[in-house]
C-alpha atoms as a PDB file:
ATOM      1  CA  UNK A   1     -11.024  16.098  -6.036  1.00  0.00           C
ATOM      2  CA  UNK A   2     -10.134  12.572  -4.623  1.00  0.00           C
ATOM      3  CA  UNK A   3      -6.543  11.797  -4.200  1.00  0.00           C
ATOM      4  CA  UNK A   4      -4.638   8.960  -6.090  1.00  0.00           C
ATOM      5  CA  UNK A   5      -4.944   6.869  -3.015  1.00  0.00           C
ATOM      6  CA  UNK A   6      -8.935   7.492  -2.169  1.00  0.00           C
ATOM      7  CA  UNK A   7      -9.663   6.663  -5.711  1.00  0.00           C
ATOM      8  CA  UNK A   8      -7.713   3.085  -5.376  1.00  0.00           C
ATOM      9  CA  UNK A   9      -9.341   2.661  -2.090  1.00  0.00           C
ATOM     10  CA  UNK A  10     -12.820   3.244  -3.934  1.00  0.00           C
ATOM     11  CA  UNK A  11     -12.155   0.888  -6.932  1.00  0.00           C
ATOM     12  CA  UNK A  12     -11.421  -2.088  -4.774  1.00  0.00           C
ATOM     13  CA  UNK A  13     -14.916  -2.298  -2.695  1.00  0.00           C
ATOM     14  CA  UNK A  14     -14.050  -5.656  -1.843  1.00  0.00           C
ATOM     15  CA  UNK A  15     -11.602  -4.475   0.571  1.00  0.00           C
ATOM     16  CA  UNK A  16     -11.807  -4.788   4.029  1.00  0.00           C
ATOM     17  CA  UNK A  17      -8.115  -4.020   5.247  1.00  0.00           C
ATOM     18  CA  UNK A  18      -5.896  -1.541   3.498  1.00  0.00           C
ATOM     19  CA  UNK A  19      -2.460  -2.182   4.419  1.00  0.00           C
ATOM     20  CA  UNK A  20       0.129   0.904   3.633  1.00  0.00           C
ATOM     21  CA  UNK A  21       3.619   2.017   4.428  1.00  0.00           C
ATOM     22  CA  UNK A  22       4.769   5.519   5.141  1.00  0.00           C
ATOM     23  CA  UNK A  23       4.050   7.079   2.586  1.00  0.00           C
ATOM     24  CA  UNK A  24       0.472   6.910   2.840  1.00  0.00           C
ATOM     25  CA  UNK A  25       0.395   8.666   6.306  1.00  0.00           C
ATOM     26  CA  UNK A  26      -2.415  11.085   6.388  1.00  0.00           C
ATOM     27  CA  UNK A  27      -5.449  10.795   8.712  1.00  0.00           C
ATOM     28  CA  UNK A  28      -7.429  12.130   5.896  1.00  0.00           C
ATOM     29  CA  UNK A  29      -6.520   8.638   4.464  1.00  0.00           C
ATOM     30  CA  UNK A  30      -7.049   6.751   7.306  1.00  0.00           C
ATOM     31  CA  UNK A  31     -10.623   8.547   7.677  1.00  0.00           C
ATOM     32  CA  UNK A  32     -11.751   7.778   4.469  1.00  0.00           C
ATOM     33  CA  UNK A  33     -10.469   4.352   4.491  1.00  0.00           C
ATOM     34  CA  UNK A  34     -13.018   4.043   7.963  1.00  0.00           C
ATOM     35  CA  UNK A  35     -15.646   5.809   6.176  1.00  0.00           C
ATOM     36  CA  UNK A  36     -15.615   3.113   3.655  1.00  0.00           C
ATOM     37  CA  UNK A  37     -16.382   0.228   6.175  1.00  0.00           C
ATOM     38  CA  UNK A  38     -12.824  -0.399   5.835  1.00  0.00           C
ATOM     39  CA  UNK A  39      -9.857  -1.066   8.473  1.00  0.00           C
ATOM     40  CA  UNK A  40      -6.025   1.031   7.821  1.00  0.00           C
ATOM     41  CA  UNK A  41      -2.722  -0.638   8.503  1.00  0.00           C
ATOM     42  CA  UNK A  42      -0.864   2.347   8.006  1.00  0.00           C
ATOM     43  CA  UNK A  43       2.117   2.730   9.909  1.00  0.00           C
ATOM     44  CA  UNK A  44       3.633   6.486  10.734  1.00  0.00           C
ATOM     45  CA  UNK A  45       6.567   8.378   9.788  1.00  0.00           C
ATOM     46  CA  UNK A  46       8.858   8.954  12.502  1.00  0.00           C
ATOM     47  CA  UNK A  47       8.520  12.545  12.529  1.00  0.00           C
ATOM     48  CA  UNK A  48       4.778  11.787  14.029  1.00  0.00           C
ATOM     49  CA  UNK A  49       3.804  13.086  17.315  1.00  0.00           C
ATOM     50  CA  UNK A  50       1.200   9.933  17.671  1.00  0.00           C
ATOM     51  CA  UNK A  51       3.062   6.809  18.498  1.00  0.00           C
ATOM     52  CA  UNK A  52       2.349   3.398  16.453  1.00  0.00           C
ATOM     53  CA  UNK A  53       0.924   1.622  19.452  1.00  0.00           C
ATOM     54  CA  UNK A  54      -2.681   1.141  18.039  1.00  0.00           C
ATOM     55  CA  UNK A  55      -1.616  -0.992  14.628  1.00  0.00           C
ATOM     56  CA  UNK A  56      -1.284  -4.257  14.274  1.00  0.00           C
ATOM     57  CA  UNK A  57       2.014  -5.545  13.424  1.00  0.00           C
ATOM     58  CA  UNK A  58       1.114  -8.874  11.719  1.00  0.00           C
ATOM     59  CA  UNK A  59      -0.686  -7.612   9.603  1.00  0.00           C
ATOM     60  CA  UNK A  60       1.362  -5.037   8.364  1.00  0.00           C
ATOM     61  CA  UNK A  61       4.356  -7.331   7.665  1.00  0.00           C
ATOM     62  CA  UNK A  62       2.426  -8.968   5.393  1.00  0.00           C
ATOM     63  CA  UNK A  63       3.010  -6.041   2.857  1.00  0.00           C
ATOM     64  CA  UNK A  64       6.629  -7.393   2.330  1.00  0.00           C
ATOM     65  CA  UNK A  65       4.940 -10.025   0.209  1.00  0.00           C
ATOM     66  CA  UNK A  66       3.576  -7.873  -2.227  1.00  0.00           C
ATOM     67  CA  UNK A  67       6.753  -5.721  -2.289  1.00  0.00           C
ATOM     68  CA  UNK A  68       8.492  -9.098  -3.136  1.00  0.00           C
ATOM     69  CA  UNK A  69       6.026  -9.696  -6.044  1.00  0.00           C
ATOM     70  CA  UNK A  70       6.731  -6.172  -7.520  1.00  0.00           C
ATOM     71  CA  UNK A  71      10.408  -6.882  -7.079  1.00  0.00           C
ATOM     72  CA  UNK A  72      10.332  -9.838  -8.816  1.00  0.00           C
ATOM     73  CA  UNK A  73       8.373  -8.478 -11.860  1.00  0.00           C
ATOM     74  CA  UNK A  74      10.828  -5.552 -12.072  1.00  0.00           C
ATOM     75  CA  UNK A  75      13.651  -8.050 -11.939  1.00  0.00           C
ATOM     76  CA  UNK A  76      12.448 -10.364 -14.985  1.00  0.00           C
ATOM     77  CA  UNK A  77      11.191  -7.472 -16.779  1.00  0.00           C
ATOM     78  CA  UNK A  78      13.240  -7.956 -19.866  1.00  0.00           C
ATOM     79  CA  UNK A  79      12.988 -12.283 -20.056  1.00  0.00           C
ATOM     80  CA  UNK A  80       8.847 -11.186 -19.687  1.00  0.00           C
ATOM     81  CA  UNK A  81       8.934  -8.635 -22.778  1.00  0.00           C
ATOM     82  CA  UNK A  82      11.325 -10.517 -24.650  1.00  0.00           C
ATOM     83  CA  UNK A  83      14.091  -7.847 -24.950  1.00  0.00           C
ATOM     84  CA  UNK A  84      16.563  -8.635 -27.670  1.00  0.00           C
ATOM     85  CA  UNK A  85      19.465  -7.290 -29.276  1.00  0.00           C
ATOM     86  CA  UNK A  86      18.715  -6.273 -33.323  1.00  0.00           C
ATOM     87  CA  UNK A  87      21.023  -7.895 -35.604  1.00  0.00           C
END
């Protein structure tokens, strides 16, 4: 059975660079992400015995935009659903 992150890799075919942070560090990942005509940003965890020479650091800062985005969202949560006190 696919994992969670194979199966987003697979619904988004018009993906040509999957960018990732830690967590996502397997090479099973990584494999499947090349498998899929695709290209991994996918920096390792610091307890990795391969270094991070081979990945592109521009790229991968561009992931603090979409952090940002979910930050935001999580921020204005309650002005976007219209939380109110009951009366």
């Amino acid at each position: 059975m696919p994992s969670q992150s194979e199966l987003l890799v697979t619904n988004c075919p018009m993906c040509n660079v999957v960018v990732a942070d830690k967590g996502y560090d397997t090479e099973k990942l990584r494999e499947f992400i090349r498998d899929n005509s695709g290209t991994p940003f996918i920096s390792l965890k610091d307890s990795s015995l391969v270094g991070n020479e081979n990945i592109d650091w521009c790229m991968y800062k561009y992931k603090h935009l979409v952090e940002n985005a979910f930050g935001q969202i999580k921020q204005y949560r309650g002005t976007a659903t219209r939380y109110e006190k009951l009366e």
